[in-house]
Protein backbone atom coordinates (compact mmCIF):
# COMPACT_ATOMS: atom_id res chain seq x y z
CA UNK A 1 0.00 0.00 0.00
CA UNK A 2 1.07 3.55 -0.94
CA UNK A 3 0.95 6.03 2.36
CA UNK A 4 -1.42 8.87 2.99
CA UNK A 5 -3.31 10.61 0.61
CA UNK A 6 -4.87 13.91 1.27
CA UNK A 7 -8.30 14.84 -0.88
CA UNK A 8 -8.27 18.95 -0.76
CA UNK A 9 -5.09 21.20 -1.46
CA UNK A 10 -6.98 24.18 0.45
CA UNK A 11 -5.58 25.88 4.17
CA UNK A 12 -6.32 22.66 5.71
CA UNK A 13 -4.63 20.07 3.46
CA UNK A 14 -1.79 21.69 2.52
CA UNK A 15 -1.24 22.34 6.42
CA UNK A 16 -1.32 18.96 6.93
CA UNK A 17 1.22 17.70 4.08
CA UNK A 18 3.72 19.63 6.02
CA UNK A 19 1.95 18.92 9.05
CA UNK A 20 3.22 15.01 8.43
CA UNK A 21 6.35 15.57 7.96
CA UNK A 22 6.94 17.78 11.03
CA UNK A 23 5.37 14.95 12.90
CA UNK A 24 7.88 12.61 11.68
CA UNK A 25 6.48 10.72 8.95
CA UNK A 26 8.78 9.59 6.35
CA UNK A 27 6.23 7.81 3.90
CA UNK A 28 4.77 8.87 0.34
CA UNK A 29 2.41 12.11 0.86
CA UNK A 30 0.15 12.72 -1.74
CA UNK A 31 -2.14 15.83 -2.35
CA UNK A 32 -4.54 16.37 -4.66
CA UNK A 33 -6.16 19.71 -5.04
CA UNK A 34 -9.49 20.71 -7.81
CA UNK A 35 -7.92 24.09 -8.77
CA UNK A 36 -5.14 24.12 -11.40
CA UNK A 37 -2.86 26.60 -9.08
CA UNK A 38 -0.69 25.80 -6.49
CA UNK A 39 -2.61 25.96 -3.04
CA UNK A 40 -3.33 29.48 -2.24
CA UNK A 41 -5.15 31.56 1.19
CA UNK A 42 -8.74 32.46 0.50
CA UNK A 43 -9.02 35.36 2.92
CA UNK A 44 -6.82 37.47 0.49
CA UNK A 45 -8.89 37.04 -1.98
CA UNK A 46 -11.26 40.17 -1.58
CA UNK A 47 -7.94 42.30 -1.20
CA UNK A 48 -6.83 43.63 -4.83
CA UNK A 49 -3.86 45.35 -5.01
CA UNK A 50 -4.55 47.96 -8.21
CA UNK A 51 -7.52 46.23 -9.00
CA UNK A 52 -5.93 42.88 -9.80
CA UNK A 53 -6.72 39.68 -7.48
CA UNK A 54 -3.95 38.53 -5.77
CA UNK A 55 -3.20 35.11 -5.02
CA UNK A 56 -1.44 34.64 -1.77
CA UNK A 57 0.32 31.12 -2.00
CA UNK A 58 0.55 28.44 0.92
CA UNK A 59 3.57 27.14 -0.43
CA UNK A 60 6.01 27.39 -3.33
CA UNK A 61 6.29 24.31 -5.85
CA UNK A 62 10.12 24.17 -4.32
CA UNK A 63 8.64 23.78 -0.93
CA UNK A 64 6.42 20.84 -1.64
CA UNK A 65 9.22 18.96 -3.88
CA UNK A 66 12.09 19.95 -0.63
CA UNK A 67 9.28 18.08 1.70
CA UNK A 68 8.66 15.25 -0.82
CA UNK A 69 5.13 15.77 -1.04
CA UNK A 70 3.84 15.12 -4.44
CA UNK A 71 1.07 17.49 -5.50
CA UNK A 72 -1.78 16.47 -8.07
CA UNK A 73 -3.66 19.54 -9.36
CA UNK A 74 -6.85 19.98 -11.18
CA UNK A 75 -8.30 17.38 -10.49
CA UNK A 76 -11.01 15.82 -8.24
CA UNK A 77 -11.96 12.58 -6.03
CA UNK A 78 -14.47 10.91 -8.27
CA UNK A 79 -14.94 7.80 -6.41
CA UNK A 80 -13.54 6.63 -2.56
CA UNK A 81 -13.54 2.88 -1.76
CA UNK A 82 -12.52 2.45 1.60
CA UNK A 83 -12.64 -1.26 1.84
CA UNK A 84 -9.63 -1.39 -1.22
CA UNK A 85 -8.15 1.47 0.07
CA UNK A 86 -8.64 3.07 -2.96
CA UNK A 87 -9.33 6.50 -4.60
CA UNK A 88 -9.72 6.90 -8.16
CA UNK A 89 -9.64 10.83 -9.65
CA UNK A 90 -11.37 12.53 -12.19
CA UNK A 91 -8.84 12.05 -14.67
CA UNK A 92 -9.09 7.84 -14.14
CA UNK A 93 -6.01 7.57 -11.78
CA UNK A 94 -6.68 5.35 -9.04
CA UNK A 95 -4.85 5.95 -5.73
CA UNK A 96 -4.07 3.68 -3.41
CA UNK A 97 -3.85 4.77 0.78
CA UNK A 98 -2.70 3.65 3.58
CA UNK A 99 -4.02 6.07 5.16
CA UNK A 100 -6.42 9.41 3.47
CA UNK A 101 -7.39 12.60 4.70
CA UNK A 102 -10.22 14.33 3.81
CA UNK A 103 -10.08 17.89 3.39
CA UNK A 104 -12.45 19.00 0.94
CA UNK A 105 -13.54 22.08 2.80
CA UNK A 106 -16.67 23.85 1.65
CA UNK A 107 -19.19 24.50 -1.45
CA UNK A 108 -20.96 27.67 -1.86
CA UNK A 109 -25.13 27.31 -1.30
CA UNK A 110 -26.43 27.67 -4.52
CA UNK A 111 -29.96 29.76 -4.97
CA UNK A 112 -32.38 27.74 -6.52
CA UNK A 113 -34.48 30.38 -7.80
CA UNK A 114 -35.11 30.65 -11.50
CA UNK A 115 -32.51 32.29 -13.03
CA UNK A 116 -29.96 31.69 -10.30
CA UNK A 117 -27.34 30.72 -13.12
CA UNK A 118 -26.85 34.35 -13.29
CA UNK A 119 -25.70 35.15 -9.94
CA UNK A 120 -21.62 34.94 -9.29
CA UNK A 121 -20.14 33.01 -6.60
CA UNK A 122 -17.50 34.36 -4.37
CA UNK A 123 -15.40 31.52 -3.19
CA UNK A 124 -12.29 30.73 -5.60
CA UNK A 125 -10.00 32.35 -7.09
CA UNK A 126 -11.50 32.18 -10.39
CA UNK A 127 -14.75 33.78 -8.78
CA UNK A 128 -12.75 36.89 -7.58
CA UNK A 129 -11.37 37.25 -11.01
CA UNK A 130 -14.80 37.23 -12.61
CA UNK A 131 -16.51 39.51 -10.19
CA UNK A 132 -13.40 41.97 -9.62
CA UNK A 133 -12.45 42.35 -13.30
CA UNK A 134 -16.13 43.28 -14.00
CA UNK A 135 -16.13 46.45 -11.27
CA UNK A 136 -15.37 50.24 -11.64
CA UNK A 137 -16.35 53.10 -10.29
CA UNK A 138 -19.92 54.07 -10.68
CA UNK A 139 -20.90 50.30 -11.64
CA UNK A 140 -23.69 48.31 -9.46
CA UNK A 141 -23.75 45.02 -7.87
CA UNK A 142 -26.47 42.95 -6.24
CA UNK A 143 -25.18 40.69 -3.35
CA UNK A 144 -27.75 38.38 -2.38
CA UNK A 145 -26.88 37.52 1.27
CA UNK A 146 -25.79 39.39 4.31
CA UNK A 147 -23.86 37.04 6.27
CA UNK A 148 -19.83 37.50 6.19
CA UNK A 149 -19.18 36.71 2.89
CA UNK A 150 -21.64 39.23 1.58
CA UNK A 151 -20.95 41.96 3.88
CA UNK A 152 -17.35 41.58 3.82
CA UNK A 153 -17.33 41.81 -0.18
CA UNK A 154 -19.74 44.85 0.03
CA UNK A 155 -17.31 47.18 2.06
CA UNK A 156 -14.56 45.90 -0.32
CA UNK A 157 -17.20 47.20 -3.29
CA UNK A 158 -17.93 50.35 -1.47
CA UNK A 159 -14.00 51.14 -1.10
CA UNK A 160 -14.09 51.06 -5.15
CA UNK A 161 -17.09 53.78 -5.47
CA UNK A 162 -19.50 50.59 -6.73
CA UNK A 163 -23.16 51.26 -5.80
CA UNK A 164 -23.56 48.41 -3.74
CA UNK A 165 -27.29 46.84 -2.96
CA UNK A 166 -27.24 43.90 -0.18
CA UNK A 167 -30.32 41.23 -0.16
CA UNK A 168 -31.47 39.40 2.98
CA UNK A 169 -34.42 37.05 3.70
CA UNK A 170 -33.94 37.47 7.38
CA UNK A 171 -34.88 40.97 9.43
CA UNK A 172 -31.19 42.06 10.00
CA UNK A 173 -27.83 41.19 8.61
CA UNK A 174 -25.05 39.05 10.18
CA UNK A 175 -28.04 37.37 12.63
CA UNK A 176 -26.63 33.57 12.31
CA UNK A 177 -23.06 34.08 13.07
CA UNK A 178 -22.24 37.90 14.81
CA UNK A 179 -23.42 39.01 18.34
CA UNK A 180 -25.93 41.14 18.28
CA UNK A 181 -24.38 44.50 19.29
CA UNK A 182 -21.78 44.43 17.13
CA UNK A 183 -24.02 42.79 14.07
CA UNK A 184 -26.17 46.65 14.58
CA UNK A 185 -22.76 48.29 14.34
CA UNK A 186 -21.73 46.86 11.08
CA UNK A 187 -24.94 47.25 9.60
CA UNK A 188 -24.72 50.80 10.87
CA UNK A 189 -21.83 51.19 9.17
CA UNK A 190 -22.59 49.71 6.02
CA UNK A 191 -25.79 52.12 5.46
CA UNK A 192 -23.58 55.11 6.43
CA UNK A 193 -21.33 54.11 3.55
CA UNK A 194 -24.33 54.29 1.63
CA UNK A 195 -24.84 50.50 0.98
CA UNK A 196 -28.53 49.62 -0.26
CA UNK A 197 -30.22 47.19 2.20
CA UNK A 198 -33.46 45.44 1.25
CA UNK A 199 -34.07 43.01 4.39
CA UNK A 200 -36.36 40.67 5.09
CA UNK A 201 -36.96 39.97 1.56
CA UNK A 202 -36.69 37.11 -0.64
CA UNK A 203 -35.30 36.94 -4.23
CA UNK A 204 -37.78 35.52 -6.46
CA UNK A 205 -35.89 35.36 -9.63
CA UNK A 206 -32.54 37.03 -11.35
CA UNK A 207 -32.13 37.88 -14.88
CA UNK A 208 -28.93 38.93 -16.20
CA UNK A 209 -29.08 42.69 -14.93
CA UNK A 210 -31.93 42.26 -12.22
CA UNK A 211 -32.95 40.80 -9.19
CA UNK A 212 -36.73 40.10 -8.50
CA UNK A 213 -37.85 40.22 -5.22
CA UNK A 214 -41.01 38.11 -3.78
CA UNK A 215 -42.66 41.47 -3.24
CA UNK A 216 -42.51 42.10 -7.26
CA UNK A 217 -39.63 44.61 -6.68
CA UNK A 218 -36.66 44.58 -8.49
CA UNK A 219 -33.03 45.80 -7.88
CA UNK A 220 -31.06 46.39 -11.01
CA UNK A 221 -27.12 45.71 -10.86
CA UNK A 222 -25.15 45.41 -13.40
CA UNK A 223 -23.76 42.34 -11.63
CA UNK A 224 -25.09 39.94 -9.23
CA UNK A 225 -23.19 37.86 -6.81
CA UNK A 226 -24.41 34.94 -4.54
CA UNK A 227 -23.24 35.23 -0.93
CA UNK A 228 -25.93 33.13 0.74
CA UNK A 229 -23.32 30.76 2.57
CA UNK A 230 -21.50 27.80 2.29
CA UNK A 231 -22.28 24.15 2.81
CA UNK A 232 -19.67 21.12 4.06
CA UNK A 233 -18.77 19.14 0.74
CA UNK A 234 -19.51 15.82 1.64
CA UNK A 235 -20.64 14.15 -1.53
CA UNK A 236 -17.45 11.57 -1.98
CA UNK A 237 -17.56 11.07 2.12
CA UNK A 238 -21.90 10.14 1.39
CA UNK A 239 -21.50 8.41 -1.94
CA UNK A 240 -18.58 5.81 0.26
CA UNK A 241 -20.44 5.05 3.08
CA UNK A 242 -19.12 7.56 5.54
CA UNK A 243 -21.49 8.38 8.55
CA UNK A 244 -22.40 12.10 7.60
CA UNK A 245 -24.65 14.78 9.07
CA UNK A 246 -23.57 18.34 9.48
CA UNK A 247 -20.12 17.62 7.80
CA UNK A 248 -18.03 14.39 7.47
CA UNK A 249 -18.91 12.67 11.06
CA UNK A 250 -15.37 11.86 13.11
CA UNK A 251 -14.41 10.94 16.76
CA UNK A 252 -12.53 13.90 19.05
CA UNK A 253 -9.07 12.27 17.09
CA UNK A 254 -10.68 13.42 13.40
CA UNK A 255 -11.21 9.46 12.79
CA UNK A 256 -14.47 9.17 10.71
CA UNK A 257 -16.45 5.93 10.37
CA UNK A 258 -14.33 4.20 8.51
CA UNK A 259 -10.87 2.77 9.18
CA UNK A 260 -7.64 4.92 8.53
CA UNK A 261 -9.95 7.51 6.99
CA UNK A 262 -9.98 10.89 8.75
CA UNK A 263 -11.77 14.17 8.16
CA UNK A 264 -10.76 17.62 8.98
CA UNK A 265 -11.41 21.59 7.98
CA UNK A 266 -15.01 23.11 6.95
CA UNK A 267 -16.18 19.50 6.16
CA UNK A 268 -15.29 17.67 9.07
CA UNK A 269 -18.05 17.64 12.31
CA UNK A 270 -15.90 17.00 15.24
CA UNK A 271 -17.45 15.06 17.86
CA UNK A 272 -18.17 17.23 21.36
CA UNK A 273 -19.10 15.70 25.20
CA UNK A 274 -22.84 15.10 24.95
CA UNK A 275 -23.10 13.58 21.47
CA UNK A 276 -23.11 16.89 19.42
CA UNK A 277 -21.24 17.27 16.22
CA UNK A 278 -19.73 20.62 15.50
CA UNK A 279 -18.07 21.89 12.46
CA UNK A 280 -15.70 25.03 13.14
CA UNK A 281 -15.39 27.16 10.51
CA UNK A 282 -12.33 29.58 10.20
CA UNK A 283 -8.97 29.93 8.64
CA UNK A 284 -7.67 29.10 12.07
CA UNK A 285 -9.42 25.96 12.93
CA UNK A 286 -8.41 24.91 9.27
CA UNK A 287 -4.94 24.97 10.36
CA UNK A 288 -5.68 23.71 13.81
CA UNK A 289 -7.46 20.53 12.76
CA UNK A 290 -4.46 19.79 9.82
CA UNK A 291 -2.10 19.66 12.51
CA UNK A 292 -3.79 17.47 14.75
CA UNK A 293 -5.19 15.15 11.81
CA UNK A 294 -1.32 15.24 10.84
CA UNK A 295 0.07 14.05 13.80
CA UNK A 296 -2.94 11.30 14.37
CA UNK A 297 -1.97 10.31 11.32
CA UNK A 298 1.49 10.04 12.02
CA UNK A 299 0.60 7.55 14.81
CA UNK A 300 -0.55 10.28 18.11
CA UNK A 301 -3.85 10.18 19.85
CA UNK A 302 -4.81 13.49 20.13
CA UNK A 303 -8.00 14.88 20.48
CA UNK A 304 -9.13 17.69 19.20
CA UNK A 305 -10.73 20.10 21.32
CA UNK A 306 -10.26 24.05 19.93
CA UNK A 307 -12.41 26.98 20.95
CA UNK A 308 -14.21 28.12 17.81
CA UNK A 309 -12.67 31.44 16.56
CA UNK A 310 -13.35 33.87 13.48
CA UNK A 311 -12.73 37.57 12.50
CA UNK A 312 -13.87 39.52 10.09
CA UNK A 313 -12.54 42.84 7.79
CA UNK A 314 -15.14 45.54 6.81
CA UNK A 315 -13.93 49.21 6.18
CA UNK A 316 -11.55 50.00 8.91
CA UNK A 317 -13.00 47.21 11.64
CA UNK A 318 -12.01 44.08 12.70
CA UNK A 319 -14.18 41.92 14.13
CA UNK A 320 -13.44 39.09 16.48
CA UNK A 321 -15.22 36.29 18.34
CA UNK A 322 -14.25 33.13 20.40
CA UNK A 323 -16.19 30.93 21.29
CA UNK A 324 -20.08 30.34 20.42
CA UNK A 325 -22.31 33.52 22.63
CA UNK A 326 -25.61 32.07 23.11
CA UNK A 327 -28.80 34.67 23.94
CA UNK A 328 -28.97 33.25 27.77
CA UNK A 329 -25.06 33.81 28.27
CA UNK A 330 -24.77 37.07 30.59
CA UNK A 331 -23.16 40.05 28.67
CA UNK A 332 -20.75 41.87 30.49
CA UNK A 333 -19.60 45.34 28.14
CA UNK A 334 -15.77 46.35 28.23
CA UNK A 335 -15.07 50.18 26.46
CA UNK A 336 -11.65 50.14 24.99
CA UNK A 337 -9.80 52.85 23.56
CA UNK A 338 -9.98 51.54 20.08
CA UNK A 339 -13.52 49.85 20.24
CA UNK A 340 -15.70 47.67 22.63
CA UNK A 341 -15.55 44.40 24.09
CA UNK A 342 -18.23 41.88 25.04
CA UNK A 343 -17.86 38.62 27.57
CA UNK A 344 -20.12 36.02 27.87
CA UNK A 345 -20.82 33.91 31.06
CA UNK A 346 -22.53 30.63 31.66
CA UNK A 347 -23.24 30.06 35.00
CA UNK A 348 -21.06 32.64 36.27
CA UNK A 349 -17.98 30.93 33.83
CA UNK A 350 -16.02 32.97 30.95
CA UNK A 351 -17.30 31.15 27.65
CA UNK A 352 -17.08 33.41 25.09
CA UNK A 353 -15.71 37.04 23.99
CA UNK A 354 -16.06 39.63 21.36
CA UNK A 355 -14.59 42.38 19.93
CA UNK A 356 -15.54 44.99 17.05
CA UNK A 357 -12.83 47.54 16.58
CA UNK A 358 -10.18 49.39 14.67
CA UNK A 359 -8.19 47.02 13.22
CA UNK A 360 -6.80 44.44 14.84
CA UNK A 361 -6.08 46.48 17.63
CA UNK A 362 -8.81 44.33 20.02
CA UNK A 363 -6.70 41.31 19.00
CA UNK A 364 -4.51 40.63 22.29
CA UNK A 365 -7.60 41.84 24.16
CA UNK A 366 -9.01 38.89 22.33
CA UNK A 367 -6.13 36.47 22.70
CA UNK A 368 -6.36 37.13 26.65
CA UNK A 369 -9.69 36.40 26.73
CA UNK A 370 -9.05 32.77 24.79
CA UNK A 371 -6.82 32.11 27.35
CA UNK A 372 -9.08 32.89 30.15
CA UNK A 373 -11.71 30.89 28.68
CA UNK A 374 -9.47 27.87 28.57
CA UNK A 375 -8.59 28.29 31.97
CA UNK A 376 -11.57 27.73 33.11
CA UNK A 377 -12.21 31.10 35.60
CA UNK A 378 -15.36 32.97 36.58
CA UNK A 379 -14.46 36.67 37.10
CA UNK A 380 -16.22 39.16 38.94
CA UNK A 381 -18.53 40.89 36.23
CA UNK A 382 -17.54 44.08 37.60
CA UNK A 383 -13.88 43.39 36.92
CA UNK A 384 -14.45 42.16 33.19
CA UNK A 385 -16.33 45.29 32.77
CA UNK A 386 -13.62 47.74 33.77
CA UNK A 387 -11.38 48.89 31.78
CA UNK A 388 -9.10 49.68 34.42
CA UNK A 389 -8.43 46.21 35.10
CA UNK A 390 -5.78 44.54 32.86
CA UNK A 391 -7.11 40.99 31.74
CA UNK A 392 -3.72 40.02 31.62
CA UNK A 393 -3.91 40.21 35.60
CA UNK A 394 -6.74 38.87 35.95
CA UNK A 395 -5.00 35.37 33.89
CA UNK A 396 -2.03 35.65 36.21
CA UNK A 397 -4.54 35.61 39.30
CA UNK A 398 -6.54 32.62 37.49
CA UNK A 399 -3.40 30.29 37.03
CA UNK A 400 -2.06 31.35 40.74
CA UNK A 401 -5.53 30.70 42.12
C-alpha cells in the first residue's frame, strides 16, 4: 500500500502535508487539489492590489518537492472505496492509501431560484477574477446575502465607489453568526457608507441585470453575486459510506467511520461531550485541525478540542469572536480605547468574547480572553467590565488561584 493521501489542497490540506512531515512521517504524501494553481489563502482574496486579485500562496512548488510531497492539481476525487483502500480521480487515476485525509472544505449554497445561473459566486479564485475584473467606479452590484461573505465583499465594493445593494431574507444582517451588538454596528456602518439594504426579503428570480424580489420589486445591478453561505462538501464522504450529518462525522481524534480515513477543515463535524457534532469554521481551525489530523496520522492520539474562533474585515473594523455567545449567556460590556468588548458567562464561567474595533487592535484583548476561557475562571462581572483592570492580571490571578 502507498501512504497517505490527502483529498483537498486548500488551508487545511496543505497544512497537513507539512503537518506530516513535522510529525515525523517519512512515507509517500500525496495531495490532490481541484484548482489548477498551487494551493493558495482564500481570505486574500477580496484584497486587490490595483484592482488585480492577488493570489497569496501556501507554499512554493520548491517547498512541496524539498518536503517530498507530491502534489496532483486539477483534479477531483471521483470515487472513494474504503474497503480497497482506494481512490480513483477525475482524470481515471486510481490511488491507493494507507491512510487518506479528507479535506475538501466547503461548497458555496447555490440559490435555486429561476434564473440563479446568473448570480456569481464568491469563493475561488477564479470567482474573484470574474466579479473583480467586472467592477469600476460608478458600476452596481447585487449581493444576495448578508452574512460575512456578503458583507465583507460589500465594504470591499464600497472602497471602489461601486453602488452596492445587499439582499437578505432574514430581518437584519449578520443574525446567524455575529453578536448582536456588534451585528447593529456593522450594519450601521454599512448604510452610512451608503450601501442599499433590502431586508427581510426574498429573491424571487434574477435575470442577467436584475434581481426580482417576492414582493414584485426589483433591484437592477449590473452584476449579481451569490453570498448566501457555504455548505460542508460531503458528496465523496456520502456516496462511500461515511457516517455524515452536518459535515463528514469523526471521533474527538478526526477518525471518521471508517478505518484509517480521517476528516478535517469546513467539512469535518468533530465530535463534542454530549453527542453533538460541531463543524468550526475559520482559517484558524483549518490549520488547527491539519495539525492534529497530521500528527494522528502520524501515529498520536490526540484529540481535538479548539475553541471556535473567526474575525472579520469591513472598512476600517475588525471583528473578532471566540467561542459560540448564546442569547442566555450574561453580557458583560468592556469600552476600549480603540472599540468595545463583550464577555459572555454561563453560570457565572467565561465562555465566550467579542470584539468589534479598529483594526486588529482588540486582537490581544481577544487572545487574553481565549486564554481565560481555557482556563476555566469565573471573574467578577464588575472586573471584566472595567477597563481599568488589565485581563492580563486577571489570567495571572486565574493560574495562581
Amino acid at each position: 500500500m502507498d501512504g497517505i493521501v490527502i483529498i483537498g489542497a486548500g488551508e487545511c490540506g496543505t497544512r497537513a502535508a507539512f503537518g506530516l512531515r513535522e510529525a515525523g512521517y517519512s512515507g509517500s504524501v500525496t495531495l490532490v487539489g481541484a484548482e489548477p494553481h498551487l494551493p493558495y489563502e482564500r481570505p486574500p482574496l477580496s484584497k486587490t492590489v490595483n484592482g488585480a486579485v492577488q493570489m497569496k500562496l501556501i507554499c512554493a512548488a520548491a517547498a512541496l518537492k524539498a518536503g517530498g510531497i507530491a502534489y496532483i492539481e486539477g483534479v477531483s476525487a471521483s470515487r472513494l472505496d474504503t474497503d480497497a483502500g482506494t481512490v480513483t480521480l477525475s482524470d481515471g487515476q486510481m490511488l491507493r492509501y494507507q491512510q487518506l485525509l479528507l479535506a475538501t472544505g466547503a461548497r458555496p449554497r447555490r440559490l435555486t431560484c429561476p434564473g440563479a445561473e446568473h448570480a456569481l459566486d464568491f469563493r475561488t479564485h477564479a470567482d474573484a477574477e470574474a466579479i473583480f475584473s467586472n467592477v469600476a467606479p460608478g458600476r452596481s452590484v447585487a449581493i444576495v446575502g448578508a452574512g460575512l461573505i456578503g458583507m465583507e465583499l460589500a465594504s470591499v465594493l464600497r472602497g471602489k465607489d461601486v453602488v452596492v445593494s445587499v439582499i437578505e431574507a432574514a430581518p437584519k444582517p449578520l443574525g446567524r453568526a455575529v453578536p448582536g451588538r456588534f451585528a447593529e454596528k456593522l450594519h450601521a456602518r454599512h448604510a452610512a457608507e451608503g450601501v442599499r439594504f433590502h431586508l427581510n426579503r426574498g429573491v424571487a428570480a434574477v435575470g442577467n441585470d436584475r434581481v426580482i424580489l417576492i414582493d414584485g420589486s426589483v433591484i437592477h445591478a449590473d452584476l449579481i453575486v451569490s453570498a448566501i453561505g457555504v455548505l460542508p462538501d460531503i458528496a465523496l464522504a456520502e456516496a462511500s459510506g461515511l457516517a455524515i450529518g452536518n459535515g463528514i462525522l469523526t471521533d474527538t481524534c478526526l477518525r471518521t467511520s471508517a478505518p484509517n480515513v480521517f476528516a478535517a477543515g469546513d467539512c469535518a463535524a468533530v465530535a463534542q461531550p454530549g453527542g453533538r457534532h460541531i463543524r468550526f469554521e475559520s482559517w484558524r481551525n483549518a490549520r488547527t485541525q491539519a495539525e492534529t489530523a497530521a500528527r494522528n496520522m502520524a501515529g498520536a492520539t490526540e484529540t481535538f478540542r479548539a475553541l471556535p474562533w473567526f474575525w472579520s474585515d469591513q472598512y476600517d473594523l475588525g471583528l473578532q469572536v471566540a467561542g459560540l455567545p448564546q442569547p442566555s449567556h450574561q453580557s458583560v460590556l468592556r469600552s476600549a480605547a480603540e472599540g468595545e468588548l463583550e464577555f459572555y458567562l454561563d453560570d457565572g464561567r467565561l465562555v465566550a468574547a467579542a470584539g468589534l474595533g479598529i483594526g486588529n487592535r482588540l486582537a490581544r484583548d481577544i487572545k487574553l480572553a481565549e486564554m481565560l476561557i481555557a482556563a476555566g475562571v469565573s471573574p467578577e462581572p464588575a472586573e471584566l467590565a472595567d477597563p481599568g483592570v488589565n485581563l492580563k492580571t486577571l489570567l495571572k490571578s486565574a493560574r495562581a488561584a
